[in-house]
C-alpha atoms as a PDB file:
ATOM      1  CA  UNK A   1       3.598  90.253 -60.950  1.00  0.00           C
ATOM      2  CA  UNK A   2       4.581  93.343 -58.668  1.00  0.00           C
ATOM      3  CA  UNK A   3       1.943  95.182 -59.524  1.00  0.00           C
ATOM      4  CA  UNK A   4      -0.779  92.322 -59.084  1.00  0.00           C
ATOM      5  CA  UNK A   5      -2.693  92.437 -55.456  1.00  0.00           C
ATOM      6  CA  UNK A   6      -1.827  89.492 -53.493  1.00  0.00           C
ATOM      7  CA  UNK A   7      -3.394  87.065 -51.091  1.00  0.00           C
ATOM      8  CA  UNK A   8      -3.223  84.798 -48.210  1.00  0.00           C
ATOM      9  CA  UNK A   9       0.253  84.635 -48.733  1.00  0.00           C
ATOM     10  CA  UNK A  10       1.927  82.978 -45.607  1.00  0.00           C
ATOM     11  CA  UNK A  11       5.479  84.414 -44.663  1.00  0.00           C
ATOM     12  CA  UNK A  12       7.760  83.994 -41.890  1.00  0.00           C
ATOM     13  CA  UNK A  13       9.144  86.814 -39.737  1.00  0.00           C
ATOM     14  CA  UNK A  14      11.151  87.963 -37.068  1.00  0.00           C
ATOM     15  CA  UNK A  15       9.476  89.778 -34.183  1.00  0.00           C
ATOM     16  CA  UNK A  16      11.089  92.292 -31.894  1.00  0.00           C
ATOM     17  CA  UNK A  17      11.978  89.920 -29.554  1.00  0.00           C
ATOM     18  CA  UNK A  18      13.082  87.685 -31.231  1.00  0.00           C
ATOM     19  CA  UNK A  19      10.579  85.382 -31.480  1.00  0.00           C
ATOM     20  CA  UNK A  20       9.571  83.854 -35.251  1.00  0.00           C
ATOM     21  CA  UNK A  21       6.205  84.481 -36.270  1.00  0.00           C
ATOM     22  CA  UNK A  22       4.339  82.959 -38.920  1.00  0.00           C
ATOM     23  CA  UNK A  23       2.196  86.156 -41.077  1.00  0.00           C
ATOM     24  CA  UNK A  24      -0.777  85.762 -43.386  1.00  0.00           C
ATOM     25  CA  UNK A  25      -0.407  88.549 -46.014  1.00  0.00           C
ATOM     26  CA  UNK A  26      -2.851  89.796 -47.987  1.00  0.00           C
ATOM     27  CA  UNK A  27      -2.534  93.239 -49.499  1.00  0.00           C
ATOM     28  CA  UNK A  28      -3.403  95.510 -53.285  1.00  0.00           C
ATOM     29  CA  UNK A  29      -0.924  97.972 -54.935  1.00  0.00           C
ATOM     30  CA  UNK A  30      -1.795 101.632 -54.922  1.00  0.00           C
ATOM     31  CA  UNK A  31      -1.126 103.792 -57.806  1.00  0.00           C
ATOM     32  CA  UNK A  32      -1.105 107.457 -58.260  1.00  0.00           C
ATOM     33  CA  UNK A  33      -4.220 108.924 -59.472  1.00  0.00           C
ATOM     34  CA  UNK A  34      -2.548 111.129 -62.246  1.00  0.00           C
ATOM     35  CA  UNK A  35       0.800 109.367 -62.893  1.00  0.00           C
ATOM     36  CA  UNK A  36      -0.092 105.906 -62.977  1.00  0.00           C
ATOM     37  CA  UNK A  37       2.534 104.633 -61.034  1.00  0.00           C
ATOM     38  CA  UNK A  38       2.897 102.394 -58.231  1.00  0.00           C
ATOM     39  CA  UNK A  39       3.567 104.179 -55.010  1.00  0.00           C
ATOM     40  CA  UNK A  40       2.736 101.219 -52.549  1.00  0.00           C
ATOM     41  CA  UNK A  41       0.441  98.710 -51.379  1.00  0.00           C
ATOM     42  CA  UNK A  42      -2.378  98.834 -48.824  1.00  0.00           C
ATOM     43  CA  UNK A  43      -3.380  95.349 -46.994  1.00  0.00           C
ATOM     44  CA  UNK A  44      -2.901  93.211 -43.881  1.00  0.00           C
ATOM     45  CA  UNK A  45      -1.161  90.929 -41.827  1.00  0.00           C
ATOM     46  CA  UNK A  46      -2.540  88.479 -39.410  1.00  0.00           C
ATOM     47  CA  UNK A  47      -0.296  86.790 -37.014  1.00  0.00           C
ATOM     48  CA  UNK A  48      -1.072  82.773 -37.417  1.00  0.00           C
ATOM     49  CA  UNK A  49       1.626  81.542 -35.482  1.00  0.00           C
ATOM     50  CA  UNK A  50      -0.518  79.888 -32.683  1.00  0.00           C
ATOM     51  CA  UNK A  51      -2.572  78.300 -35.984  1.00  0.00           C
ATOM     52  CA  UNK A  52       0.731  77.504 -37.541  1.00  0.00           C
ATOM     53  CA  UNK A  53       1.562  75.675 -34.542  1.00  0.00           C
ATOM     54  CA  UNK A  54      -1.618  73.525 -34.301  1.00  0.00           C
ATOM     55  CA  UNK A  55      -1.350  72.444 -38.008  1.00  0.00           C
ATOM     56  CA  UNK A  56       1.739  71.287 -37.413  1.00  0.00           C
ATOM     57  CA  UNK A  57       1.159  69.393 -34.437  1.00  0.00           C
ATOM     58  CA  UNK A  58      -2.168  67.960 -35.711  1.00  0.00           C
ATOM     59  CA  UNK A  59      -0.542  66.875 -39.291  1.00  0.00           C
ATOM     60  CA  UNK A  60       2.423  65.255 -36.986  1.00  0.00           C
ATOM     61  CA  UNK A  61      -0.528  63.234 -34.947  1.00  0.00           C
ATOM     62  CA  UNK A  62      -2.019  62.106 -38.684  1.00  0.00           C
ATOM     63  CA  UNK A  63       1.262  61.014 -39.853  1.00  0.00           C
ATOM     64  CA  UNK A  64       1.685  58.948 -36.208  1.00  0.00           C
ATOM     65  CA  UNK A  65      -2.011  56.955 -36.374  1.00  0.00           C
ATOM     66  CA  UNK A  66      -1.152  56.705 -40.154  1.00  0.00           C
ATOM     67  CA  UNK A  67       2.178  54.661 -39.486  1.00  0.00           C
ATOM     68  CA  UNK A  68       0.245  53.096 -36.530  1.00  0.00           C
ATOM     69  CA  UNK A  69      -2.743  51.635 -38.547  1.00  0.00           C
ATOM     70  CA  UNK A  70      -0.093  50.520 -41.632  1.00  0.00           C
ATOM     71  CA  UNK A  71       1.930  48.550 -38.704  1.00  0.00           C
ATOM     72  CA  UNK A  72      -0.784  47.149 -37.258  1.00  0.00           C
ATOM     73  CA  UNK A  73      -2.431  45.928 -41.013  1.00  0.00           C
ATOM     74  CA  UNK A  74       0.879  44.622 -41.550  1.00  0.00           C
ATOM     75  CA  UNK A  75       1.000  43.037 -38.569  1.00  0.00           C
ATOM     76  CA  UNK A  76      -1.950  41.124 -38.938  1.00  0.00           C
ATOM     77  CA  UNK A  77      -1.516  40.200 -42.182  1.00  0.00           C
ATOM     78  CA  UNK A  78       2.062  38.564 -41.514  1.00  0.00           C
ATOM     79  CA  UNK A  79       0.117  36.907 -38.358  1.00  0.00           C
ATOM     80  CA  UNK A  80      -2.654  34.726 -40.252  1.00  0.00           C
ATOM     81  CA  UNK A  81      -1.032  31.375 -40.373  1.00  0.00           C
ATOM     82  CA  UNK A  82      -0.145  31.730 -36.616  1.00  0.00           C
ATOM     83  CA  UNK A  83      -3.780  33.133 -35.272  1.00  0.00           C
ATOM     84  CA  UNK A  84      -5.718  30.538 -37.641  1.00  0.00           C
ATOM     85  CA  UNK A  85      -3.161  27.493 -36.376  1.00  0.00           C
ATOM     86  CA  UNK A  86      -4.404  27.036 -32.922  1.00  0.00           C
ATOM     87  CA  UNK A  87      -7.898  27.323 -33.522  1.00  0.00           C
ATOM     88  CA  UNK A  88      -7.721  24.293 -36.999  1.00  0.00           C
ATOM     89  CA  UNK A  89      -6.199  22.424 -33.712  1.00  0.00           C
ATOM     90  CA  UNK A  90      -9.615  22.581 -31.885  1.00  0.00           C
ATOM     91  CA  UNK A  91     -11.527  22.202 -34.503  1.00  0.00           C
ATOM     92  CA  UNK A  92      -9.614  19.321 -35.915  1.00  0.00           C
ATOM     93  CA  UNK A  93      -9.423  17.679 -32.420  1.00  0.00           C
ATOM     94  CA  UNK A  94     -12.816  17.649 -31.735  1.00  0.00           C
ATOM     95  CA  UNK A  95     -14.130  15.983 -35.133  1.00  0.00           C
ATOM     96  CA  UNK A  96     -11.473  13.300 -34.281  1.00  0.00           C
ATOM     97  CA  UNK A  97     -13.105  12.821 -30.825  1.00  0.00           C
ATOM     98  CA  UNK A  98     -16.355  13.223 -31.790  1.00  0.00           C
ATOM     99  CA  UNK A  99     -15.711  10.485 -34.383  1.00  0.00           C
ATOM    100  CA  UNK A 100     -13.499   8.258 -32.008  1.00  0.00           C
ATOM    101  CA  UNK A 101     -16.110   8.538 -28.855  1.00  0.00           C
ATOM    102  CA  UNK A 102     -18.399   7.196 -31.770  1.00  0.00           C
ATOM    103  CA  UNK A 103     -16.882   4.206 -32.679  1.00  0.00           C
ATOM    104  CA  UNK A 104     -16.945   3.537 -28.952  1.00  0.00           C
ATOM    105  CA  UNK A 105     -20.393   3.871 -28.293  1.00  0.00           C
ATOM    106  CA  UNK A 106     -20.346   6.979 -26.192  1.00  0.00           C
ATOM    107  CA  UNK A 107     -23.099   9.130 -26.765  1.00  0.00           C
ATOM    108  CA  UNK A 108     -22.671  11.269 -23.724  1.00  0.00           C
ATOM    109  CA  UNK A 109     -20.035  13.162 -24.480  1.00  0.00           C
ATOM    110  CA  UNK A 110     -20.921  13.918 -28.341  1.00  0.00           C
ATOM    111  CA  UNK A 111     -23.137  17.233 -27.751  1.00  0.00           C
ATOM    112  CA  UNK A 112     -20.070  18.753 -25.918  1.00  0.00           C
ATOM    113  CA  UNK A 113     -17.720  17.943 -28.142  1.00  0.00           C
ATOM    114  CA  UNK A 114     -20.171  19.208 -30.771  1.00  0.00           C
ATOM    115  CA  UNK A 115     -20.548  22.933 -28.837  1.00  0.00           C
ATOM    116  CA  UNK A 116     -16.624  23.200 -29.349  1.00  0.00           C
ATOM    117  CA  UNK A 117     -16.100  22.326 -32.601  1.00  0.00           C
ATOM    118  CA  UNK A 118     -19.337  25.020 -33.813  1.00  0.00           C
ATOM    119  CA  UNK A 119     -17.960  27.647 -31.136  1.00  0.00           C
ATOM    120  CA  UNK A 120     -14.382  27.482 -32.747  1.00  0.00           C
ATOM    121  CA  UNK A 121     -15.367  27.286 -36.389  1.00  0.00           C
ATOM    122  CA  UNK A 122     -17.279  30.502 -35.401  1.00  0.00           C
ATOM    123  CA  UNK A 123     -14.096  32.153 -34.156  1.00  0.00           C
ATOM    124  CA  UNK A 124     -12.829  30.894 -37.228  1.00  0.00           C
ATOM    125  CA  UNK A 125     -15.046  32.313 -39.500  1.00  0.00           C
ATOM    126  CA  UNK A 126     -14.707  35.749 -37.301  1.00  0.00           C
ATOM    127  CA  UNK A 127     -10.469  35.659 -37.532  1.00  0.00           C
ATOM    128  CA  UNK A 128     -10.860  34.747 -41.193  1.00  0.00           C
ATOM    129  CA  UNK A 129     -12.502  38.271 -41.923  1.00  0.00           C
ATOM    130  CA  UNK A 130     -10.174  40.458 -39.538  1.00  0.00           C
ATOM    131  CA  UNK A 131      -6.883  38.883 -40.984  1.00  0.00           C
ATOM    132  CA  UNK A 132      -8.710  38.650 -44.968  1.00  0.00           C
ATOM    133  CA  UNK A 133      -9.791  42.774 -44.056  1.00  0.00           C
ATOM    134  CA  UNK A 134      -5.830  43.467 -43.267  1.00  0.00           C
ATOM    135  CA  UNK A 135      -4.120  41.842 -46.039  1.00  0.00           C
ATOM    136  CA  UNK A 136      -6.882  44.063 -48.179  1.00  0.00           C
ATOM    137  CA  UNK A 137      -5.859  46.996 -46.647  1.00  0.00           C
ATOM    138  CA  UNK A 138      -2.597  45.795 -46.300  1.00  0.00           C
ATOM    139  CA  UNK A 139      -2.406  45.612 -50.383  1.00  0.00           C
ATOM    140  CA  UNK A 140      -0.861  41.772 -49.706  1.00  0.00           C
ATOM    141  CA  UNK A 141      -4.182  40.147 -50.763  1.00  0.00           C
ATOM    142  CA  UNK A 142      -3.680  38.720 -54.153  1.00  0.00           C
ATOM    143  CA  UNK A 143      -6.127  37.634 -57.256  1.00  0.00           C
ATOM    144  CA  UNK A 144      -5.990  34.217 -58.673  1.00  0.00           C
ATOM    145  CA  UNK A 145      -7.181  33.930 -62.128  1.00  0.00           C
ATOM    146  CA  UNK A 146      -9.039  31.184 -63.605  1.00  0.00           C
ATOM    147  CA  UNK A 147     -11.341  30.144 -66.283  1.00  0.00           C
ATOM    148  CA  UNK A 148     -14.775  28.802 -64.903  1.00  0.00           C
ATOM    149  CA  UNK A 149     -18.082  28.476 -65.795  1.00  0.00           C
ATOM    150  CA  UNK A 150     -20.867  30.519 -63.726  1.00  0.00           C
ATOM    151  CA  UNK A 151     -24.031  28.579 -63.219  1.00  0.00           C
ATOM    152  CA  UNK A 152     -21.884  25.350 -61.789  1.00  0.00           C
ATOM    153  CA  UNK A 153     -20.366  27.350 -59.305  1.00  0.00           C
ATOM    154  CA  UNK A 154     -23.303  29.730 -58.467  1.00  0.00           C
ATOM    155  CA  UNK A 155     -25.508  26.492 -57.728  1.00  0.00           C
ATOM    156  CA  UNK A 156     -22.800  24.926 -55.493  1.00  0.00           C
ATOM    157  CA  UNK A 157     -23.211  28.311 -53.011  1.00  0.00           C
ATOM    158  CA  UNK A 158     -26.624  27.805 -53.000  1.00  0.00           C
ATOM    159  CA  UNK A 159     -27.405  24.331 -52.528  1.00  0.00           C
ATOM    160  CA  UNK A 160     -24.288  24.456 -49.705  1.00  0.00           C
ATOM    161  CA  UNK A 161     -26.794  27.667 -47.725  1.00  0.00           C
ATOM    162  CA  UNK A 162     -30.142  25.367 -48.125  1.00  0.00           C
ATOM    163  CA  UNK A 163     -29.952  24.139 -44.677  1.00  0.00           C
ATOM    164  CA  UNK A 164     -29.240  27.889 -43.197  1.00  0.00           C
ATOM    165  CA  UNK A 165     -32.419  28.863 -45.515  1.00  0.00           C
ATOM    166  CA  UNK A 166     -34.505  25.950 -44.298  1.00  0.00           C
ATOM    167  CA  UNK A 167     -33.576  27.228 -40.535  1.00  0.00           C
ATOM    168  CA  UNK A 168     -34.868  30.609 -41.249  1.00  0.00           C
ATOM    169  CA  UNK A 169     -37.855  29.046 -42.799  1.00  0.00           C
ATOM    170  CA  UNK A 170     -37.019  30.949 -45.940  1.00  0.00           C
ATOM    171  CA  UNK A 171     -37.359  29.974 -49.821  1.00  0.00           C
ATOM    172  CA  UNK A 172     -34.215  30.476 -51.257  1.00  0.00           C
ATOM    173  CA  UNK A 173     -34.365  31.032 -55.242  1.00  0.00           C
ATOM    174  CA  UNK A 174     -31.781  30.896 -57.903  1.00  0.00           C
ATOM    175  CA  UNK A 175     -32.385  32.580 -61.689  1.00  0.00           C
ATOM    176  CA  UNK A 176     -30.395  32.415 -64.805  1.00  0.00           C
ATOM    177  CA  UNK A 177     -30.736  34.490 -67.145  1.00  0.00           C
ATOM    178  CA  UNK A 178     -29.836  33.900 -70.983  1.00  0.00           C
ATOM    179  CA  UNK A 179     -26.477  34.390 -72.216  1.00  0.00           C
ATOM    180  CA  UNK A 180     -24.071  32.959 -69.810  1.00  0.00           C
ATOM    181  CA  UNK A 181     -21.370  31.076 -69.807  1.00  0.00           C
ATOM    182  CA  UNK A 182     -17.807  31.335 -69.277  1.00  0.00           C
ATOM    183  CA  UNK A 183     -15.707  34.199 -66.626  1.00  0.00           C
ATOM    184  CA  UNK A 184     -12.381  35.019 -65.871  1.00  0.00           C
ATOM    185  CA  UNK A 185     -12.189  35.662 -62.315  1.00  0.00           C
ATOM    186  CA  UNK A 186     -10.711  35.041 -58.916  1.00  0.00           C
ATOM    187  CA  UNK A 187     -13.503  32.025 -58.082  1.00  0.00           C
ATOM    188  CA  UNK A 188     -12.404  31.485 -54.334  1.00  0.00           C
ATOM    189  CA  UNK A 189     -13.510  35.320 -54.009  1.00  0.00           C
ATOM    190  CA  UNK A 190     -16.651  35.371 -56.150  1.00  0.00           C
ATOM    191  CA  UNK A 191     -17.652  32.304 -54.150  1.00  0.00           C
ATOM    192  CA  UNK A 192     -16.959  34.429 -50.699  1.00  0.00           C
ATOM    193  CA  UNK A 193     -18.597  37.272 -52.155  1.00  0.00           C
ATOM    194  CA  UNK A 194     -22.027  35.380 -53.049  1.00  0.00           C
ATOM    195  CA  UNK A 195     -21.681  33.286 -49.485  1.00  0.00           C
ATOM    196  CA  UNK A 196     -21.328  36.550 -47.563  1.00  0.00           C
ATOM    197  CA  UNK A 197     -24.825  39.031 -49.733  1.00  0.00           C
ATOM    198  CA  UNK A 198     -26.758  35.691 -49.437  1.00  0.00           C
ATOM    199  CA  UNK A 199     -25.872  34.364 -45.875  1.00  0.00           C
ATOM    200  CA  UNK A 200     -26.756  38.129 -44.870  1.00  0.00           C
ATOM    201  CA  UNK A 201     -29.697  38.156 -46.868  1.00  0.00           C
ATOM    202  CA  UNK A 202     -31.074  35.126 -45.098  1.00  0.00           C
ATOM    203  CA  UNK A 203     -29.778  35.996 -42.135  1.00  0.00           C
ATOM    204  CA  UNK A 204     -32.288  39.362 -42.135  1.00  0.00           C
ATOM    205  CA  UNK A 205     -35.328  37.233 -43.747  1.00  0.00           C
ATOM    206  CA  UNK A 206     -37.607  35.373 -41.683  1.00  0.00           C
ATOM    207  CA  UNK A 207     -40.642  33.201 -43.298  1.00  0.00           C
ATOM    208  CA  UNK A 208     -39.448  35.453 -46.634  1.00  0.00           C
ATOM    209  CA  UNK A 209     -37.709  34.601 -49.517  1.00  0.00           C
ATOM    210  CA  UNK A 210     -34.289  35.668 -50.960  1.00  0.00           C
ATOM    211  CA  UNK A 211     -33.593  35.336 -54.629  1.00  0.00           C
ATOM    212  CA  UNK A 212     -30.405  35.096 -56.879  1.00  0.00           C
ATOM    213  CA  UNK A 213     -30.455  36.544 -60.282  1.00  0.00           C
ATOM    214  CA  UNK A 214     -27.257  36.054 -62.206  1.00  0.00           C
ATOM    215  CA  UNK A 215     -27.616  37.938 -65.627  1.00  0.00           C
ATOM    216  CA  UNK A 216     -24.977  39.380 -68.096  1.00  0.00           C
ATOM    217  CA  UNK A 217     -24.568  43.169 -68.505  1.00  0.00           C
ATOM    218  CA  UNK A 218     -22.810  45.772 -70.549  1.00  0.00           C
ATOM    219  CA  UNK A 219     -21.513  48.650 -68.956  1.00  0.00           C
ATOM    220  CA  UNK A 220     -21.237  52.294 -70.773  1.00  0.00           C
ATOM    221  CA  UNK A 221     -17.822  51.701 -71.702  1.00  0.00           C
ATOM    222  CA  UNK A 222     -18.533  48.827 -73.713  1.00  0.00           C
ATOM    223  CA  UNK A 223     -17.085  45.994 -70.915  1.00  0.00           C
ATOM    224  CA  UNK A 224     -19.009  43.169 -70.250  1.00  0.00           C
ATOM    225  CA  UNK A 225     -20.078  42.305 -67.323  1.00  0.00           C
ATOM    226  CA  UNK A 226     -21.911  40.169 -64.717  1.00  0.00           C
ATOM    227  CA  UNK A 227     -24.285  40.978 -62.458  1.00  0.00           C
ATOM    228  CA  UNK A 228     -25.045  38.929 -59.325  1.00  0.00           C
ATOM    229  CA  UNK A 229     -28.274  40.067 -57.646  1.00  0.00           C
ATOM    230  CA  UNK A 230     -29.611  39.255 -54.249  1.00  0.00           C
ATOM    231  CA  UNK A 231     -33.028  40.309 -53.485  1.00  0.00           C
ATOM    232  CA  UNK A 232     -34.626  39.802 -49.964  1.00  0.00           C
ATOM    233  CA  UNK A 233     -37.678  40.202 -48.312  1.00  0.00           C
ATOM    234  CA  UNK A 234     -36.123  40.765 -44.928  1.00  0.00           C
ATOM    235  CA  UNK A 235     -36.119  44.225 -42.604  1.00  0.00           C
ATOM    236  CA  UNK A 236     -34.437  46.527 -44.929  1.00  0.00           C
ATOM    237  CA  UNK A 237     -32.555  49.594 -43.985  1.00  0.00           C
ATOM    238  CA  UNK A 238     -32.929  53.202 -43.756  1.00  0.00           C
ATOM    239  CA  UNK A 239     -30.629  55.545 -45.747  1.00  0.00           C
ATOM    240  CA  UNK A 240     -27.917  56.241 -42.789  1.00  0.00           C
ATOM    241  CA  UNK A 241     -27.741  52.692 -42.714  1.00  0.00           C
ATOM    242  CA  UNK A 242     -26.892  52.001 -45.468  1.00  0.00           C
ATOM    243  CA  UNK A 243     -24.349  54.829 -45.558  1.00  0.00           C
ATOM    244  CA  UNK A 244     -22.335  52.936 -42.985  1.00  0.00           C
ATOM    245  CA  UNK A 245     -22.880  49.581 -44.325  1.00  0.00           C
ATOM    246  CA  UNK A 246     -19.379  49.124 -45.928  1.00  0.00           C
ATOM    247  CA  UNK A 247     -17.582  50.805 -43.277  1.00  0.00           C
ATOM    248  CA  UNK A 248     -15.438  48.373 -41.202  1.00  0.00           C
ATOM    249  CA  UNK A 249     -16.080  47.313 -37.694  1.00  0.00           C
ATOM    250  CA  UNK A 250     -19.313  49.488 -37.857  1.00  0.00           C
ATOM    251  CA  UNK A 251     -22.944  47.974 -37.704  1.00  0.00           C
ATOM    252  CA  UNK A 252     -25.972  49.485 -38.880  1.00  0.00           C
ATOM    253  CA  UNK A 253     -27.284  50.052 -35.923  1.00  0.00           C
ATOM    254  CA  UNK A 254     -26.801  49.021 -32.354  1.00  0.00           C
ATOM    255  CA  UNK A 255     -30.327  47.082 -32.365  1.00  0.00           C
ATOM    256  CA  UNK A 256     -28.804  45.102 -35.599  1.00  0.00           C
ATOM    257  CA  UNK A 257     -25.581  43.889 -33.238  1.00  0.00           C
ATOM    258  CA  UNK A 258     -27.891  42.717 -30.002  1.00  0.00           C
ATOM    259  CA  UNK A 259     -30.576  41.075 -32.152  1.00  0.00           C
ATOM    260  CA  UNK A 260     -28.871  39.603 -35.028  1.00  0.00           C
ATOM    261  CA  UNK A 261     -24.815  39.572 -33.988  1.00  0.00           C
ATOM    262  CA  UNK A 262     -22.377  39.568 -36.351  1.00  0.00           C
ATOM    263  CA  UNK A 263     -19.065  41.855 -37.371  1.00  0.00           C
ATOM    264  CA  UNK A 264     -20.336  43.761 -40.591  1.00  0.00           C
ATOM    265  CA  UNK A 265     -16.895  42.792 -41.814  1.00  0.00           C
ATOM    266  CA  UNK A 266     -18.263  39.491 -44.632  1.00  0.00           C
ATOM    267  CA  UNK A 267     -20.244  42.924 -46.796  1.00  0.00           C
ATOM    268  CA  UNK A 268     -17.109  44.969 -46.221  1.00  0.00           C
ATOM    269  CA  UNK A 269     -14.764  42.579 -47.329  1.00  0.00           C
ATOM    270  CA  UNK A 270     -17.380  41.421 -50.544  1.00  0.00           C
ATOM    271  CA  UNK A 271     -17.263  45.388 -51.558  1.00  0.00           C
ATOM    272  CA  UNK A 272     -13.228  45.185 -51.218  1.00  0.00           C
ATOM    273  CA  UNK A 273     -12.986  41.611 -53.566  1.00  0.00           C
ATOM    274  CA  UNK A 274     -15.029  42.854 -56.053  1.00  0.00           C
ATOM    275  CA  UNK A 275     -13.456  46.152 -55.914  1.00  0.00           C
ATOM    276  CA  UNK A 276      -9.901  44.642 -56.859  1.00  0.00           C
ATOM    277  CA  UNK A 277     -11.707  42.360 -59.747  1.00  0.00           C
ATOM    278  CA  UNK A 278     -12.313  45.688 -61.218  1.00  0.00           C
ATOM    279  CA  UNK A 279     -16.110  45.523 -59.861  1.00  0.00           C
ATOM    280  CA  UNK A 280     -18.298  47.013 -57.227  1.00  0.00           C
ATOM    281  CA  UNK A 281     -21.060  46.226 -55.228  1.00  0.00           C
ATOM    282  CA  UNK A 282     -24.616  48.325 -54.785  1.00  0.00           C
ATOM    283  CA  UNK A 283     -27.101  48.460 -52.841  1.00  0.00           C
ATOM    284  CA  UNK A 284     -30.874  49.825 -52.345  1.00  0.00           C
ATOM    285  CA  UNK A 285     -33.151  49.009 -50.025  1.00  0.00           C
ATOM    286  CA  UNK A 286     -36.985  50.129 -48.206  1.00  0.00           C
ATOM    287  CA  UNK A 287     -37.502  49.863 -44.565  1.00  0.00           C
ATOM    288  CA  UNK A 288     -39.246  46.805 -43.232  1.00  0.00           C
ATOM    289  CA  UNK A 289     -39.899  45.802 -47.243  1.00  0.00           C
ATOM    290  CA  UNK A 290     -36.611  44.053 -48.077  1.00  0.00           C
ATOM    291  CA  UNK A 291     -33.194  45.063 -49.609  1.00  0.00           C
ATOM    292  CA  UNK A 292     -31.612  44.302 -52.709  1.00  0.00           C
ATOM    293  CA  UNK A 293     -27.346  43.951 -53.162  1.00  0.00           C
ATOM    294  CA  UNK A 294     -25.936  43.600 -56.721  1.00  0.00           C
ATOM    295  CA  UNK A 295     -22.491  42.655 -57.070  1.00  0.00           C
ATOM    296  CA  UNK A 296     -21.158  43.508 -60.640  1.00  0.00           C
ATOM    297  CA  UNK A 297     -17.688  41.512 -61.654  1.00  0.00           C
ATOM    298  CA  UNK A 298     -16.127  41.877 -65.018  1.00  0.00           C
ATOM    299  CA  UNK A 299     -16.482  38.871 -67.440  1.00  0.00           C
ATOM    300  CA  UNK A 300     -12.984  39.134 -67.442  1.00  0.00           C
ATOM    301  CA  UNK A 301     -10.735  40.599 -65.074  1.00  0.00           C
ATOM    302  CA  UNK A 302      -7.509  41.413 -65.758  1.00  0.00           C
ATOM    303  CA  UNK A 303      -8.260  42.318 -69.555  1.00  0.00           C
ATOM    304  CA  UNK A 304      -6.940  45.467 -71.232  1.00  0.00           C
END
């Protein structure tokens, strides 16, 4: 309304010489004390050109690294097949001489051969994350649905992580609780997800144990759910830890990288897969007493 004060209003004008300047306005009628009416308005105008300028430029650079990061997401994800390829070659390669050399009766050889095939499945493991992080981000990754039953698949994760427990001379524990049964679910990713919280879990625990406690749960909105708890008696974190915990390519702390290796990306990437179930994953945790990650996935994902 004419008669309403204005602010901040941004404007473009014409200077003296020329040049075209970019005005913040900000101004208040003023009315005449016995009449009433409007004879004017009273305010003030900032020149913002140079700040113009610089929001311009700066939303220009955003847009750039924006386009940058979606090619290079892209990129990667179009690349898997080609970046796993060469490195299934080693690995394959090496199991066939490791069995062949064998069969002859060289022994000599075998803890070589052995170095490379561990070494590339490593690499493996490592490429398998990047690539699985950029179809993610990438929106290319895709859920398969199936029907399964939970405790079958739950004990197959653990009893396949009982020699990385027994290594960290750990007790590794598994706990049902009443009421399960059946999930719809993406079971190549719930298996990743519960590989990933307990080989970290163990992987933090020394002479401790880690337990599994897979239990049934209702949220507020009336959808059922399951809960996947892994509780640890390993080094715990501090708050700003934990605040960068799902944040990819960044550790928890420099000490955490030297001492214990390792990307970050598997917790990252567990977050993301049980994100697109519909899910989420949480986390608490006590300095030096342990931490505990619960990873809640609809009992069926994909339902109205």
């Amino acid at each position: 309304h004419r008669h309403s004060p204005f602010r901040h209003q941004r404007c473009q004008l014409v200077a003296k010489n020329g040049e075209l300047k970019t005005v913040l306005i900000s101004a208040v009628p003023v009315f005449n004390f016995h009449s009433g009416a409007l004879t004017g308005f009273r305010g003030t105008a900032t020149d913002v050109t140079e700040l113009r300028r610089r929001e311009i430029g700066l939303q220009a650079a955003k847009e750039v690294a924006e386009t940058a990061n979606r090619a290079k997401t892209e990129f990667l994800a179009s690349m898997s097949h080609e970046l796993r390829t060469p490195l299934n070659a080693i690995i394959g390669y090496s199991e066939l001489l490791i069995d062949e050399l064998a069969d002859r009766g060289v022994t000599e050889l075998g803890p070589d051969l052995d170095r490379i095939r561990t070494a590339a499945q490593h690499q493996l493991g490592l490429v398998n994350d990047v690539l699985d992080l950029s179809k993610v981000e990438a929106g290319k990754m895709e859920l398969h649905l199936t029907r399964f039953e939970v405790e079958p698949l739950v004990r197959e994760v653990v009893e396949g992580l009982s020699t990385v427990a027994t290594r960290g001379r750990n007790t590794l524990v598994v706990d049902f609780a009443r009421g399960l049964d059946g999930m719809q679910a993406d079971a190549t990713r719930l298996r990743q997800v519960l590989i990933n919280l307990l080989s970290n879990a163990l992987k933090f625990t020394e002479q401790g144990e880690v337990r599994l406690t897979v239990e049934p749960a209702t949220a507020g909105s009336g959808e059922s759910f399951v809960n996947f708890r892994v509780e640890d008696t390993g080094i715990g974190m501090t708050p700003d830890q934990i605040a960068r915990l799902f944040q990819p390519f960044v550790q928890a702390s420099s000490n955490t990288v030297s001492r214990y290796g390792g990307t970050g990306l598997g917790l990252v990437l567990s977050r993301r897969f049980c994100q697109m179930m519909g899910g989420d994953i949480d986390v608490t945790s006590v300095p030096g007493r342990g931490t505990t990650f619960t990873a809640k996935v609809p009992k069926v994902v994909g339902a109205p």
